[in-house]
Protein backbone atom coordinates (compact mmCIF):
# COMPACT_ATOMS: atom_id res chain seq x y z
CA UNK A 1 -143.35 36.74 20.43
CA UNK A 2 -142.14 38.62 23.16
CA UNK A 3 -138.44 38.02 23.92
CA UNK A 4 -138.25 36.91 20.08
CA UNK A 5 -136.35 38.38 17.61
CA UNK A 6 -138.63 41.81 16.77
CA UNK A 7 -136.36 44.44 15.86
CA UNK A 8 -138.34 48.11 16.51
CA UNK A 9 -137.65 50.47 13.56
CA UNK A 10 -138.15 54.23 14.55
CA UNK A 11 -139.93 55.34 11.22
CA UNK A 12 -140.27 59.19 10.67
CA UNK A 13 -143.83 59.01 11.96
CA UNK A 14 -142.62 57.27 14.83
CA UNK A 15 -140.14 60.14 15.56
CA UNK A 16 -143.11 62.70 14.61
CA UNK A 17 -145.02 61.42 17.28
CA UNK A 18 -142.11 61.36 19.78
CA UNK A 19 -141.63 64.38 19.11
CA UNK A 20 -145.45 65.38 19.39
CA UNK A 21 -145.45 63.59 23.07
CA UNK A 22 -142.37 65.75 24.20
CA UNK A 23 -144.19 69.02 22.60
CA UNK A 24 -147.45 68.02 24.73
CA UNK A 25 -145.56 66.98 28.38
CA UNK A 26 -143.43 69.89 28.71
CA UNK A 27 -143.02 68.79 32.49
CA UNK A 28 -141.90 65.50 31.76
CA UNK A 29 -139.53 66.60 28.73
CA UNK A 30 -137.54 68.80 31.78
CA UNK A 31 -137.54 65.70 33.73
CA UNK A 32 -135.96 63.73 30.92
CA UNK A 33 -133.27 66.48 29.26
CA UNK A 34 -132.92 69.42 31.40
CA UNK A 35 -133.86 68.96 35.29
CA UNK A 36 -130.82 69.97 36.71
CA UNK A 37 -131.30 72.97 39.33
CA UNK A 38 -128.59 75.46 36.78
CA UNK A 39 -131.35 74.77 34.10
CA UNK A 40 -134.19 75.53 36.28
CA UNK A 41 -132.47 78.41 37.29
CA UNK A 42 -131.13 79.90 34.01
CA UNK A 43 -134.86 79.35 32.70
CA UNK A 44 -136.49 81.07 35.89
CA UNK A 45 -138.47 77.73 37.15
CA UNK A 46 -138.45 75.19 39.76
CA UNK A 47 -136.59 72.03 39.42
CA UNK A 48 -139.05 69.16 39.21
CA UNK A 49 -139.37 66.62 41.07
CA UNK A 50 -139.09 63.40 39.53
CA UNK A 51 -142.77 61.30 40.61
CA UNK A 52 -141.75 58.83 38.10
CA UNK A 53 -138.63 57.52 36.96
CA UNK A 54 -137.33 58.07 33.21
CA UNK A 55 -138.24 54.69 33.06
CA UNK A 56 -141.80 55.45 33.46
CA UNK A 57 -141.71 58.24 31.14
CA UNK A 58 -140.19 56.17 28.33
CA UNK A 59 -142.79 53.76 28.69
CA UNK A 60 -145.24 56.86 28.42
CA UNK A 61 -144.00 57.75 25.58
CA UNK A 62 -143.72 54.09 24.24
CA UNK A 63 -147.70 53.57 24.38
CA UNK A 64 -147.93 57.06 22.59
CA UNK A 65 -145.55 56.15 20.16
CA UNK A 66 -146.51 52.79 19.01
CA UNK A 67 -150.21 51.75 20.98
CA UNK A 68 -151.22 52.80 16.88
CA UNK A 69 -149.40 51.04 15.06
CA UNK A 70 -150.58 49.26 11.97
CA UNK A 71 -148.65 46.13 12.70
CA UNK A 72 -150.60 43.62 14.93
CA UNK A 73 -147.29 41.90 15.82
CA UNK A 74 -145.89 45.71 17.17
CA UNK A 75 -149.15 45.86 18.89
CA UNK A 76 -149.09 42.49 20.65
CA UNK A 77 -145.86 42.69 21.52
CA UNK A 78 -146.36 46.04 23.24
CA UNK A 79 -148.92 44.99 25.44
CA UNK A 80 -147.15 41.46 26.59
CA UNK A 81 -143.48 43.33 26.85
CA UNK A 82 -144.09 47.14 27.07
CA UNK A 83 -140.51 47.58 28.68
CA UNK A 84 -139.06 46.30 25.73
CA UNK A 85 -140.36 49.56 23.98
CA UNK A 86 -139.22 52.00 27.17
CA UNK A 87 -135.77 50.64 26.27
CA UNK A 88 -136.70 51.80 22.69
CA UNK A 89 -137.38 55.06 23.30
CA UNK A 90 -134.34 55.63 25.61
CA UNK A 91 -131.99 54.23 22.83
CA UNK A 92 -133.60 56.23 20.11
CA UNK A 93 -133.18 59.82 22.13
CA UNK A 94 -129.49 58.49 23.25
CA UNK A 95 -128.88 57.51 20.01
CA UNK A 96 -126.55 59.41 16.96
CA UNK A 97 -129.23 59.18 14.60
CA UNK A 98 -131.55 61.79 16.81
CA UNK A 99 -129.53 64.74 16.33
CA UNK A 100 -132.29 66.70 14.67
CA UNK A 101 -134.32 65.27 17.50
CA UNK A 102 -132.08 67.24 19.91
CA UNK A 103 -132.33 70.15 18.13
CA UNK A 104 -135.90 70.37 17.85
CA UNK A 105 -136.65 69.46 21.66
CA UNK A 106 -133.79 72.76 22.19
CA UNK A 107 -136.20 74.76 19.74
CA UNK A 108 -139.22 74.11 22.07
CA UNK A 109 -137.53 75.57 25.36
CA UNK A 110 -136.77 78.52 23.59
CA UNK A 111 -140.21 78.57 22.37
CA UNK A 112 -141.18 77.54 25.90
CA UNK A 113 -138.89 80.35 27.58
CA UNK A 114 -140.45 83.18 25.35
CA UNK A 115 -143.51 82.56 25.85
CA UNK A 116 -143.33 82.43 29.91
């Protein structure tokens, strides 16, 4: 099926466990929404150095997100066309619809910052 017409649906526990990958990899959340050297600064901490591209990190977070899934044909599909799901995660955190997504992920570096 990959290449075929599967459309990937971001259910709530698929944004739960987005959101549970960005709370674990605080290094690689920087990397993807704040990495600028002004951030690092105004938050007291080096700029990172991107090893891996956000590419790579969406296809982290892809296999965290959706390795589980119950559907077999998700499942498959994931392991024969894993960018396809990268591509998925980047469009779902550029997307309108993650507003509250944005929100939380600003929650955690103020969690982050008062607890440095």
């Amino acid at each position: 099926m990959p290449g075929g017409p599967l459309t990937i649906k971001w259910m709530s526990e698929c944004t739960d466990r987005l959101l549970d990958w960005l709370e674990q990899n605080v290094q690689k959340r920087h990397l993807l929404f704040s990495n600028s050297q002004e951030d690092a600064n105004k938050e007291s901490r080096k700029k990172g150095q991107a090893k891996s591209s956000k590419v790579t990190i969406h296809g982290e977070i892809a296999q965290f997100v959706f390795s589980g899934d119950r559907d077999p044909v998700i499942c498959s599909t994931l392991k024969a066309n894993p960018g396809r799901f990268a591509k998925a995660v980047d469009n779902h955190i550029a997307s309108k619809n993650t507003v509250n997504l944005v929100q939380h992920w600003v929650i955690l570096e103020l969690v982050s910052l008062l607890t440095n």
